[in-house]
PDB file of N, CA and C in Angstrom:
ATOM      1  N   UNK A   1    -229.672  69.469 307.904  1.00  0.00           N
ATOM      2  CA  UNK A   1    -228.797  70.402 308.549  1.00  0.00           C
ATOM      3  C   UNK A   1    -227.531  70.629 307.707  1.00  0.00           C
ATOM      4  N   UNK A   2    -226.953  69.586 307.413  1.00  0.00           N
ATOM      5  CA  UNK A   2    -226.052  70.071 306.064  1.00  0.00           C
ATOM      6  C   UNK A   2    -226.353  70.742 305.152  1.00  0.00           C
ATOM      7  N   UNK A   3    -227.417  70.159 304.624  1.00  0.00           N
ATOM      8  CA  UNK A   3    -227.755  71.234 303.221  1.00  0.00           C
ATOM      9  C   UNK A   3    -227.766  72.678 303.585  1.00  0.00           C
ATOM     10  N   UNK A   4    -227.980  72.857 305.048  1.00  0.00           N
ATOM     11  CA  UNK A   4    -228.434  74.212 305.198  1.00  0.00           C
ATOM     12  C   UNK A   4    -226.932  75.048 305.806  1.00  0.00           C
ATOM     13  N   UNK A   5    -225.838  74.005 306.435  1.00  0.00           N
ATOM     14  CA  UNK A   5    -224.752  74.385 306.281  1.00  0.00           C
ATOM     15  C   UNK A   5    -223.593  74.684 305.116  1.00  0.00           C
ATOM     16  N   UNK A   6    -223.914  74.048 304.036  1.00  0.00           N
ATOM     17  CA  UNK A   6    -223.432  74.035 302.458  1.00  0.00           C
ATOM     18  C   UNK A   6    -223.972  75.632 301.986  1.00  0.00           C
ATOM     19  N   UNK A   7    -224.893  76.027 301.844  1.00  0.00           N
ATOM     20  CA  UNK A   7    -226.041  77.023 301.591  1.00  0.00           C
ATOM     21  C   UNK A   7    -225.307  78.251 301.997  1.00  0.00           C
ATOM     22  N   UNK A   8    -225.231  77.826 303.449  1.00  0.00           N
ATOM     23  CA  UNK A   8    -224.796  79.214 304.076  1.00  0.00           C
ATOM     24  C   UNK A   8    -223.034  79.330 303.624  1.00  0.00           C
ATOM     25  N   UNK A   9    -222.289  78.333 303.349  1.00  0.00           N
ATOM     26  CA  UNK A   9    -220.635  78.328 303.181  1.00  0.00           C
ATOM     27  C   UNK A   9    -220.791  79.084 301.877  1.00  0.00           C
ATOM     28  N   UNK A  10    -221.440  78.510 301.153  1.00  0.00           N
ATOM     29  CA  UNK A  10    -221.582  78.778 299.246  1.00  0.00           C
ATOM     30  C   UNK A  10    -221.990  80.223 299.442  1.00  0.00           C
ATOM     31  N   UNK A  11    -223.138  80.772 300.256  1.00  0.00           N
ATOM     32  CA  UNK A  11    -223.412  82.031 300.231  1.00  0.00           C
ATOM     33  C   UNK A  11    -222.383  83.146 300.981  1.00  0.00           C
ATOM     34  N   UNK A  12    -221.756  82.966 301.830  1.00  0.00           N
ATOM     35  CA  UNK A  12    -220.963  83.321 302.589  1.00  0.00           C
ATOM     36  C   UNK A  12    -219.218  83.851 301.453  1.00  0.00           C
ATOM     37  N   UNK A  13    -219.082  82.741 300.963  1.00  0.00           N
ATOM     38  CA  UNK A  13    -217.663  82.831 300.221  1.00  0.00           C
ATOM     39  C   UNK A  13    -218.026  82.894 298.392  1.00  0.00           C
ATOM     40  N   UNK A  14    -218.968  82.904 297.881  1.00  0.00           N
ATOM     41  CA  UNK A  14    -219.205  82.683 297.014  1.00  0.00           C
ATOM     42  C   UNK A  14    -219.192  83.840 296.277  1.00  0.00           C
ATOM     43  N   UNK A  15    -218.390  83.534 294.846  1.00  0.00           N
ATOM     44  CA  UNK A  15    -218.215  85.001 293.652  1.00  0.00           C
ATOM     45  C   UNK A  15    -218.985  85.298 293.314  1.00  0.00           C
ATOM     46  N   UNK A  16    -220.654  84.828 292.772  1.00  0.00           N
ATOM     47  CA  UNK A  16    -221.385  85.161 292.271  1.00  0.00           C
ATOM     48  C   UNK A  16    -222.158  84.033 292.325  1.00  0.00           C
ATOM     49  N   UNK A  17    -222.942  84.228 290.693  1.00  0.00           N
ATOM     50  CA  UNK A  17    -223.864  83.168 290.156  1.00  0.00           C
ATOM     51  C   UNK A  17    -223.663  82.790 288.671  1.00  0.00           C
ATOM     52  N   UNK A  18    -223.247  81.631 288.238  1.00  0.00           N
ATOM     53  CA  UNK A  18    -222.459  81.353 287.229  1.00  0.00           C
ATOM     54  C   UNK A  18    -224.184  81.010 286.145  1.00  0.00           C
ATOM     55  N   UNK A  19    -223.888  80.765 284.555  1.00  0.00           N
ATOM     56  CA  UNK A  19    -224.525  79.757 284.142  1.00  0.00           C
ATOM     57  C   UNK A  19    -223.655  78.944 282.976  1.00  0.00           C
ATOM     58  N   UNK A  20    -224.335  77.422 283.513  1.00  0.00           N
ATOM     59  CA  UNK A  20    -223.098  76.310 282.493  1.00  0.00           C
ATOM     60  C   UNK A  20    -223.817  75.477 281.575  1.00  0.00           C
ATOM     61  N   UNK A  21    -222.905  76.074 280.482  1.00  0.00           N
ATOM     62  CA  UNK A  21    -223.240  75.514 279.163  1.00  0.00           C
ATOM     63  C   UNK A  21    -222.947  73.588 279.080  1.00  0.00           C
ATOM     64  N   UNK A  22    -223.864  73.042 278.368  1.00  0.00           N
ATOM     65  CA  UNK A  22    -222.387  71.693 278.010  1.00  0.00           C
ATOM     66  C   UNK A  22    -221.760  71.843 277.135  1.00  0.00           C
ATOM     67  N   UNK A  23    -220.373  70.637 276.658  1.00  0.00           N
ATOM     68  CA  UNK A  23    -219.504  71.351 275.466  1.00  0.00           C
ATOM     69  C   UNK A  23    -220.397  71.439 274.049  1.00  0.00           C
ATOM     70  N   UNK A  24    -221.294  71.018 273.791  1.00  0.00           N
ATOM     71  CA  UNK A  24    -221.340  71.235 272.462  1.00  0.00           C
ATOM     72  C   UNK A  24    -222.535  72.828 272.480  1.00  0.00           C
ATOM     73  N   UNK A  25    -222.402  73.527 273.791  1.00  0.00           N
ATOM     74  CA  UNK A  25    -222.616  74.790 273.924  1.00  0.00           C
ATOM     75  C   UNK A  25    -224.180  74.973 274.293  1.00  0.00           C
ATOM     76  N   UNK A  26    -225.115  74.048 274.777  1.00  0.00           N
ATOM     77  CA  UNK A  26    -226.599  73.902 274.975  1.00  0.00           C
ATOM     78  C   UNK A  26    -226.912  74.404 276.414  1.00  0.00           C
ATOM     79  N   UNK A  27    -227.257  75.411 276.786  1.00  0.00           N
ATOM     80  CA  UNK A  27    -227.556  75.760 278.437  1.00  0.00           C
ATOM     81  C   UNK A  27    -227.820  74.544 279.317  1.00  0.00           C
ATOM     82  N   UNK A  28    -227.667  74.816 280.114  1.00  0.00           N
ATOM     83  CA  UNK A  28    -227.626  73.323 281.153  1.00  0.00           C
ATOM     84  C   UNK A  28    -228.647  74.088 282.453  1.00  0.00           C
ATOM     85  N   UNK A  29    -227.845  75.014 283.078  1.00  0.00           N
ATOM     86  CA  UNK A  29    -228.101  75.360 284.172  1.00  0.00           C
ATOM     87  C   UNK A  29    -227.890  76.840 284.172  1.00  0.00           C
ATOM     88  N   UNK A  30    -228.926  77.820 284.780  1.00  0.00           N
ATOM     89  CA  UNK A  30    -228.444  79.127 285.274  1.00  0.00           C
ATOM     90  C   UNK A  30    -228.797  79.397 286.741  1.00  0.00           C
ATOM     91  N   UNK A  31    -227.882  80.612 287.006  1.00  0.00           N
ATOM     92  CA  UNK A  31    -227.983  80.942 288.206  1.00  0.00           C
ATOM     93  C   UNK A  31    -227.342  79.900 289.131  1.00  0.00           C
ATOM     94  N   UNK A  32    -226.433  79.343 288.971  1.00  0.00           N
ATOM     95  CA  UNK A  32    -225.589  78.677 289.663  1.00  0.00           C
ATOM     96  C   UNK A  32    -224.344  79.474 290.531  1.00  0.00           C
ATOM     97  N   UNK A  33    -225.021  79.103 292.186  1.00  0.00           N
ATOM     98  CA  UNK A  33    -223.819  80.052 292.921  1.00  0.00           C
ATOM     99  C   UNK A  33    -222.367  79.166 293.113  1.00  0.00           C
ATOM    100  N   UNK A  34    -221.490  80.013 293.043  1.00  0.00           N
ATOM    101  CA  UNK A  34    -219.560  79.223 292.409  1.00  0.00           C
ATOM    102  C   UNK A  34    -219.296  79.949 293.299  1.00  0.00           C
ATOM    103  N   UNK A  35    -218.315  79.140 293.626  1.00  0.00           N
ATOM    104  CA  UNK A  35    -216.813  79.539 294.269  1.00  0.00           C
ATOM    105  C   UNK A  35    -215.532  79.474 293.335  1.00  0.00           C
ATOM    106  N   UNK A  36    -214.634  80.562 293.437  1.00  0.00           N
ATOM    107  CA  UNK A  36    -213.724  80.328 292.341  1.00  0.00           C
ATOM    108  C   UNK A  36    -212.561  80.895 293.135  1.00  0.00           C
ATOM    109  N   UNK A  37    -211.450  79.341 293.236  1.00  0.00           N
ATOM    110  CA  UNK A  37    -210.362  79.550 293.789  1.00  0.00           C
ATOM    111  C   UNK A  37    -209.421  79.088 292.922  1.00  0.00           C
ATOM    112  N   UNK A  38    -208.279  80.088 293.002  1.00  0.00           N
ATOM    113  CA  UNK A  38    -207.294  80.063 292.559  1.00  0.00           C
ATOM    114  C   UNK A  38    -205.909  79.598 293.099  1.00  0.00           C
ATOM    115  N   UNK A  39    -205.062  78.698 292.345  1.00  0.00           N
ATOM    116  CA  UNK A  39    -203.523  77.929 293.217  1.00  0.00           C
ATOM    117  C   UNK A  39    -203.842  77.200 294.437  1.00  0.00           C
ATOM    118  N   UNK A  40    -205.052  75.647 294.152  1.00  0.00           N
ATOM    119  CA  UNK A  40    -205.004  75.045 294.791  1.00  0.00           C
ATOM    120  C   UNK A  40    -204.335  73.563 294.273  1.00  0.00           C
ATOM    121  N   UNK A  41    -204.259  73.666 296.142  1.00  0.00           N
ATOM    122  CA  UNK A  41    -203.275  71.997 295.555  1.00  0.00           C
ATOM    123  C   UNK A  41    -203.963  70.829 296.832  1.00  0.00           C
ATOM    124  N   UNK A  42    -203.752  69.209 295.851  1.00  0.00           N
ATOM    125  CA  UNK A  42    -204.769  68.800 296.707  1.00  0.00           C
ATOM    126  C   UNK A  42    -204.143  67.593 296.322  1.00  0.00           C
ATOM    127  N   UNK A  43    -204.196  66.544 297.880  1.00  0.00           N
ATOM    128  CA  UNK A  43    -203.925  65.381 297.915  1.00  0.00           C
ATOM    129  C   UNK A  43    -204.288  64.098 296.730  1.00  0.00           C
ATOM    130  N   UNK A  44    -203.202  63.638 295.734  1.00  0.00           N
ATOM    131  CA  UNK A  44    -203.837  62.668 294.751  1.00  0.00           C
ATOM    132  C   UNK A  44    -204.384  61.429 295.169  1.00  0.00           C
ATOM    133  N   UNK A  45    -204.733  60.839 294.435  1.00  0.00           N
ATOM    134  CA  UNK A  45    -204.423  59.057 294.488  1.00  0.00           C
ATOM    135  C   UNK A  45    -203.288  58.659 295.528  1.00  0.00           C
ATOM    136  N   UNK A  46    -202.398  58.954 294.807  1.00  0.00           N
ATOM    137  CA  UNK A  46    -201.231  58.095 294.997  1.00  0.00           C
ATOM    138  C   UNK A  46    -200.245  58.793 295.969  1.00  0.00           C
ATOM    139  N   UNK A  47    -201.081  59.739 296.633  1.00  0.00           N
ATOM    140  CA  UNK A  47    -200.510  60.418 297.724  1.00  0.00           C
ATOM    141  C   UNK A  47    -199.827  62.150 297.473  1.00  0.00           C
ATOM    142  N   UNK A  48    -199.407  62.201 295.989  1.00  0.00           N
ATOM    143  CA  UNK A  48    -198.412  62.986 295.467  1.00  0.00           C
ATOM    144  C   UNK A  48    -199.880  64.077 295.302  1.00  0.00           C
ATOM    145  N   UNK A  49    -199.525  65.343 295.451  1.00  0.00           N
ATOM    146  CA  UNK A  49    -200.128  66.943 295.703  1.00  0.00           C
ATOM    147  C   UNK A  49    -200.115  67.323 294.360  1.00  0.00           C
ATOM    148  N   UNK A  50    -201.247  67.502 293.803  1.00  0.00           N
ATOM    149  CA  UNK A  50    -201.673  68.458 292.433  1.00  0.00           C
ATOM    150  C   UNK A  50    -201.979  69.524 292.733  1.00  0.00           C
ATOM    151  N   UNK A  51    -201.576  70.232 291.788  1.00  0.00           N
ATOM    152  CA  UNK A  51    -201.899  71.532 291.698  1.00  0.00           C
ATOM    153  C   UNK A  51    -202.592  71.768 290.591  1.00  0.00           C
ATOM    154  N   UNK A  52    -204.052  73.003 291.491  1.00  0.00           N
ATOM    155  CA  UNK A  52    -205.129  73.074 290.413  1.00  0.00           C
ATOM    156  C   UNK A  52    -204.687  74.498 290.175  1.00  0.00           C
ATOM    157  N   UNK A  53    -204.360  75.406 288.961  1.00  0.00           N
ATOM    158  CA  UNK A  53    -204.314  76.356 288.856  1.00  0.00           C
ATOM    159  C   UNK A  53    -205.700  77.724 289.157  1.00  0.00           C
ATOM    160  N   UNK A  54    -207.146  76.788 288.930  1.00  0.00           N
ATOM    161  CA  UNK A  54    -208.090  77.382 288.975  1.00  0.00           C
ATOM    162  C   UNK A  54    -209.333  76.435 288.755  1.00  0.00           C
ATOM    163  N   UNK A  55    -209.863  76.645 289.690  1.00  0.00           N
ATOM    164  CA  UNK A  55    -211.160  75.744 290.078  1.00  0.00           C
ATOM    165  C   UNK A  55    -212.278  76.766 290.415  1.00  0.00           C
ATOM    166  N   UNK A  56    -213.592  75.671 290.218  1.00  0.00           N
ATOM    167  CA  UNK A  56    -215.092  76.598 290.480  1.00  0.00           C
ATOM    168  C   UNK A  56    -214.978  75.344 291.573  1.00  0.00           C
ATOM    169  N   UNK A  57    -216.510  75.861 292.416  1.00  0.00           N
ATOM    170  CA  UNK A  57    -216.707  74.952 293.379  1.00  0.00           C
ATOM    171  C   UNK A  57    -218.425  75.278 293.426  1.00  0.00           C
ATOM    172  N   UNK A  58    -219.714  74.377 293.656  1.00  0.00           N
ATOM    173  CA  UNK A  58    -220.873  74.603 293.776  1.00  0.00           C
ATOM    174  C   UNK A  58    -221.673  73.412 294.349  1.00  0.00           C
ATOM    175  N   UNK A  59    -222.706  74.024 294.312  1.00  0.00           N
ATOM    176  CA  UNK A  59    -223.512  72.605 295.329  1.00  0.00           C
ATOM    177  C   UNK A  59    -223.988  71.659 294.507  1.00  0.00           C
ATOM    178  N   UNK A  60    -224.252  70.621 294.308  1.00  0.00           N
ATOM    179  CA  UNK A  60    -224.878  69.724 293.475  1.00  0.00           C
ATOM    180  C   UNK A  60    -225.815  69.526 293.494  1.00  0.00           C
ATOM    181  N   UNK A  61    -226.991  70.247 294.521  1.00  0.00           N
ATOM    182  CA  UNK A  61    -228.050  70.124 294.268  1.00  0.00           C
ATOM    183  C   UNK A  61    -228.914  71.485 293.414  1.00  0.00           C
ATOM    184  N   UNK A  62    -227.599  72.591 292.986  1.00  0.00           N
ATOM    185  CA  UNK A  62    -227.648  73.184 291.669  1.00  0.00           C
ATOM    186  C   UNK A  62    -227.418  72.894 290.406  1.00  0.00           C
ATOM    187  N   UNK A  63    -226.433  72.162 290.460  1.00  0.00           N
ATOM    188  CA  UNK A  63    -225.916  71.520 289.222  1.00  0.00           C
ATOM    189  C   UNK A  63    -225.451  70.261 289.628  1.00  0.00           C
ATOM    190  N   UNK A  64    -225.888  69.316 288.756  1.00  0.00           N
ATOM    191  CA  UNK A  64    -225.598  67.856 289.158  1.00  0.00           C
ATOM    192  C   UNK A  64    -224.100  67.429 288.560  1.00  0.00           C
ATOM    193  N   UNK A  65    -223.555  67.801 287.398  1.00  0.00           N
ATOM    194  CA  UNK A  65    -222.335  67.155 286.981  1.00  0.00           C
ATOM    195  C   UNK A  65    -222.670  68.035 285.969  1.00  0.00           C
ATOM    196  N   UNK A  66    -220.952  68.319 285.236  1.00  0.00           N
ATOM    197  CA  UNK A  66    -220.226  68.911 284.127  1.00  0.00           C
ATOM    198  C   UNK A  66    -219.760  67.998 283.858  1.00  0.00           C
ATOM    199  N   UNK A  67    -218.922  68.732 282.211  1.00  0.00           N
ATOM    200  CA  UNK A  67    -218.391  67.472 281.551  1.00  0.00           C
ATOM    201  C   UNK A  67    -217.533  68.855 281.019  1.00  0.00           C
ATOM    202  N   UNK A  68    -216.410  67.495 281.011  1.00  0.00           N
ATOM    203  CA  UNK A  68    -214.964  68.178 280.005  1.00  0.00           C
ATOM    204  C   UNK A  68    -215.464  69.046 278.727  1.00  0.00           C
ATOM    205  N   UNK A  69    -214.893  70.345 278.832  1.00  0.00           N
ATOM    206  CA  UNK A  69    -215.255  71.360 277.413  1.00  0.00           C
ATOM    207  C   UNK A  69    -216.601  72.212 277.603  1.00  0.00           C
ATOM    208  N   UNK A  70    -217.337  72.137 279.250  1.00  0.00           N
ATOM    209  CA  UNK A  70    -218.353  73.055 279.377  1.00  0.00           C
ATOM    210  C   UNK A  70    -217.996  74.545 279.675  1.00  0.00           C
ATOM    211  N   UNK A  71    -218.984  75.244 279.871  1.00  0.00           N
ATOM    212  CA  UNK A  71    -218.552  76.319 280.285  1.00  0.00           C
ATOM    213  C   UNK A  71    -219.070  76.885 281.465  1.00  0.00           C
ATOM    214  N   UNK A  72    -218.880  77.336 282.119  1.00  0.00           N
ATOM    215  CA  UNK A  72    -219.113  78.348 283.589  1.00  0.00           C
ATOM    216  C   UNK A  72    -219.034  79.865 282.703  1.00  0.00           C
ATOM    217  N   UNK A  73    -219.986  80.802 282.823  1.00  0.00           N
ATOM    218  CA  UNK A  73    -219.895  82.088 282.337  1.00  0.00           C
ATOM    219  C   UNK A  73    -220.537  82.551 283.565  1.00  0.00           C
ATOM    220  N   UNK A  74    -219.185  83.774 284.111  1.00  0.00           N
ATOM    221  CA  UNK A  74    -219.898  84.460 285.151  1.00  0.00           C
ATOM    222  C   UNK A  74    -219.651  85.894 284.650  1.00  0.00           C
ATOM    223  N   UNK A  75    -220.600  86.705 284.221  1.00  0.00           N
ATOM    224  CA  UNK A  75    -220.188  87.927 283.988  1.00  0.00           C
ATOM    225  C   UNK A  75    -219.777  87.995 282.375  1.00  0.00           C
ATOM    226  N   UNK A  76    -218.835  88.927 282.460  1.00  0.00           N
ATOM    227  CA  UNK A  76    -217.942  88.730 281.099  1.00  0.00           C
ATOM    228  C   UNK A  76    -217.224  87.916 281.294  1.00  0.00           C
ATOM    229  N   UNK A  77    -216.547  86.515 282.196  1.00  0.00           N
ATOM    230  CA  UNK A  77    -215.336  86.129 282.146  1.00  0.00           C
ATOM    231  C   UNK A  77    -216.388  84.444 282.123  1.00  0.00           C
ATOM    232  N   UNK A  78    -215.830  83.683 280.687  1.00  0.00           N
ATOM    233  CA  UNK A  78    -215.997  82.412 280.844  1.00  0.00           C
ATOM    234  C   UNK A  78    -215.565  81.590 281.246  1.00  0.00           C
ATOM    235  N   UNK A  79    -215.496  80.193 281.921  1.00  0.00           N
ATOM    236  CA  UNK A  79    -214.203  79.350 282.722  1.00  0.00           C
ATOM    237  C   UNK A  79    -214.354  78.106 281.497  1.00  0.00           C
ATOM    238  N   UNK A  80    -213.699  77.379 281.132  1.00  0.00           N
ATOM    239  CA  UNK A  80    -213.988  75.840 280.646  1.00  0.00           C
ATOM    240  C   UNK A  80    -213.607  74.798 281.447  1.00  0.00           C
ATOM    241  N   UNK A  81    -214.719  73.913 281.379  1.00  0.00           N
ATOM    242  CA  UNK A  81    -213.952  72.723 282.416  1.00  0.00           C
ATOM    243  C   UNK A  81    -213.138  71.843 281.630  1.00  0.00           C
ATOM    244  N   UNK A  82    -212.148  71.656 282.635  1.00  0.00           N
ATOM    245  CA  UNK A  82    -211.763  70.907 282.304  1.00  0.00           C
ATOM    246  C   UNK A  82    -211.436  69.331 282.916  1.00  0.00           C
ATOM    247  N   UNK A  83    -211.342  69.431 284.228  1.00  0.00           N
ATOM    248  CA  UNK A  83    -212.338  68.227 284.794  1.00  0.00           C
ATOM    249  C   UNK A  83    -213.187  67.983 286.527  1.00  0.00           C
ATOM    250  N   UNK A  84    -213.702  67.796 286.315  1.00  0.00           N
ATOM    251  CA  UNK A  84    -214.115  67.394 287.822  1.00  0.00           C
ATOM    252  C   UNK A  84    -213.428  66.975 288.733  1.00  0.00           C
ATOM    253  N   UNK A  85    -212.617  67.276 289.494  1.00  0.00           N
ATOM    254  CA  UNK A  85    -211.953  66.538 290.737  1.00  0.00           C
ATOM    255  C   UNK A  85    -212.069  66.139 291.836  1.00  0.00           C
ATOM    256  N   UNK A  86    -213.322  66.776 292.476  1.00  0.00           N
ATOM    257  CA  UNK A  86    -214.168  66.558 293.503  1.00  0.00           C
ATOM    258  C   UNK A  86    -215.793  66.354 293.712  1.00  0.00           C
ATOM    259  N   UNK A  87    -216.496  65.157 294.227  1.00  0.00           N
ATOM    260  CA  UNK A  87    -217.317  65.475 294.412  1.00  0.00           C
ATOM    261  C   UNK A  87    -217.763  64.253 295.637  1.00  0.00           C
ATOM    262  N   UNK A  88    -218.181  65.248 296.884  1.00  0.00           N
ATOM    263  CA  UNK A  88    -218.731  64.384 298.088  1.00  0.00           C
ATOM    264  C   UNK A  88    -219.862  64.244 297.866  1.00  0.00           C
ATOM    265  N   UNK A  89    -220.863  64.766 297.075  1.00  0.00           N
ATOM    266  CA  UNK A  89    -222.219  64.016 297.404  1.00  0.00           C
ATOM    267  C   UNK A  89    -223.534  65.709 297.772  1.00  0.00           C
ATOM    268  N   UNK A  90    -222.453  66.421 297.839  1.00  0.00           N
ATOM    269  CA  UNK A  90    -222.650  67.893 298.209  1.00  0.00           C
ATOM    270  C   UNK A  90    -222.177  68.840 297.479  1.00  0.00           C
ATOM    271  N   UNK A  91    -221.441  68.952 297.653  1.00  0.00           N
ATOM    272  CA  UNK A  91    -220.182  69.902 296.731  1.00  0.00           C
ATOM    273  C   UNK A  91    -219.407  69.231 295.903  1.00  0.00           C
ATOM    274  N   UNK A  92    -219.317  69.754 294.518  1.00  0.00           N
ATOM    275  CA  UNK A  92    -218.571  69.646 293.172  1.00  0.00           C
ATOM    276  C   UNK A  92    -217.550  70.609 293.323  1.00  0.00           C
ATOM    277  N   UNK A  93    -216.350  70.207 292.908  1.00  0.00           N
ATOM    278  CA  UNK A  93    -215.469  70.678 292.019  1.00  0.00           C
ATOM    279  C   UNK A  93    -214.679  70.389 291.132  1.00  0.00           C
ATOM    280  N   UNK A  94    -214.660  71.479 290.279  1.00  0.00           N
ATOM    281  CA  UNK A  94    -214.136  70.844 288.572  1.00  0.00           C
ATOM    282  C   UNK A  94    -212.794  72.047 288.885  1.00  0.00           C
ATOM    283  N   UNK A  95    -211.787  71.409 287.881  1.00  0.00           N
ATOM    284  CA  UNK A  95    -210.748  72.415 287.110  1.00  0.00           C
ATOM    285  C   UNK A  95    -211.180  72.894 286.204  1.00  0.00           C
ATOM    286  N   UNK A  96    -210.533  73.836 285.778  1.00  0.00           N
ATOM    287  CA  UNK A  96    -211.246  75.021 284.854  1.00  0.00           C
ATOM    288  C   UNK A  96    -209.889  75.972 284.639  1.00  0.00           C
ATOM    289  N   UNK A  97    -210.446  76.457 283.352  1.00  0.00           N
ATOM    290  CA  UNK A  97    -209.612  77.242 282.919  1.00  0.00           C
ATOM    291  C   UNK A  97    -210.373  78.232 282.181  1.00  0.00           C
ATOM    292  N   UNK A  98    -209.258  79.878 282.023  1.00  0.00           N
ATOM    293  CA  UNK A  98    -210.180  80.618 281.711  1.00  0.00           C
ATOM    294  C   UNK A  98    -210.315  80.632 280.274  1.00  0.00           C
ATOM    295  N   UNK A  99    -211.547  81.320 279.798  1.00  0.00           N
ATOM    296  CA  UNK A  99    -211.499  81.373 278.239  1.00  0.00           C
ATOM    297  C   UNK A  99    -210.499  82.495 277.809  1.00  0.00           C
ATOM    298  N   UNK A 100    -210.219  81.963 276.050  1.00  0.00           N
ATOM    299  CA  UNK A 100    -209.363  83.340 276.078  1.00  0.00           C
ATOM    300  C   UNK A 100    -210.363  84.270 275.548  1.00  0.00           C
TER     301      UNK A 100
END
């Protein structure tokens, strides 16, 4: 029942369908559906609020894990990760930044 509630959130709010390279540029995954939010901020460690300038968000049972220096290409616009900050077991999210 989760999976099928994840499914419907990801399809519901979701920008598209990404595909992610790893860094040394080898396809990993396509057709990966993302969420891409911008000026979030989120409880640390140590209590103190980060701010993510720009994050993807996706299910993990599309993509299992990124690594620092991959890429998200949706369209013409590439993202790079830069790190993972979330992941319940369901949903991933990495920071990212855009390419220039």
């Amino acid at each position: 029942m989760r999976d099928r509630l994840h499914r419907q959130v990801i399809a519901t709010l979701s920008d598209g369908t990404a595909d992610y390279a790893n860094p040394s540029g080898s396809p990993v995954a396509s057709g990966v559906t993302v969420m891409i939010d911008r000026n979030l901020e989120r409880a640390g460690a140590d209590g103190m609020f980060v701010s993510i300038p720009l994050a993807i968000t996706w299910r993990k049972a599309e993509l299992a894990e990124v690594a620092r220096g991959g890429t998200f290409t949706l369209g013409a616009t590439s993202y790079i990760v830069e790190q993972p900050v979330s992941d319940d077991g369901h949903m991933i999210t990495a920071a990212c930044m855009e390419a220039p």
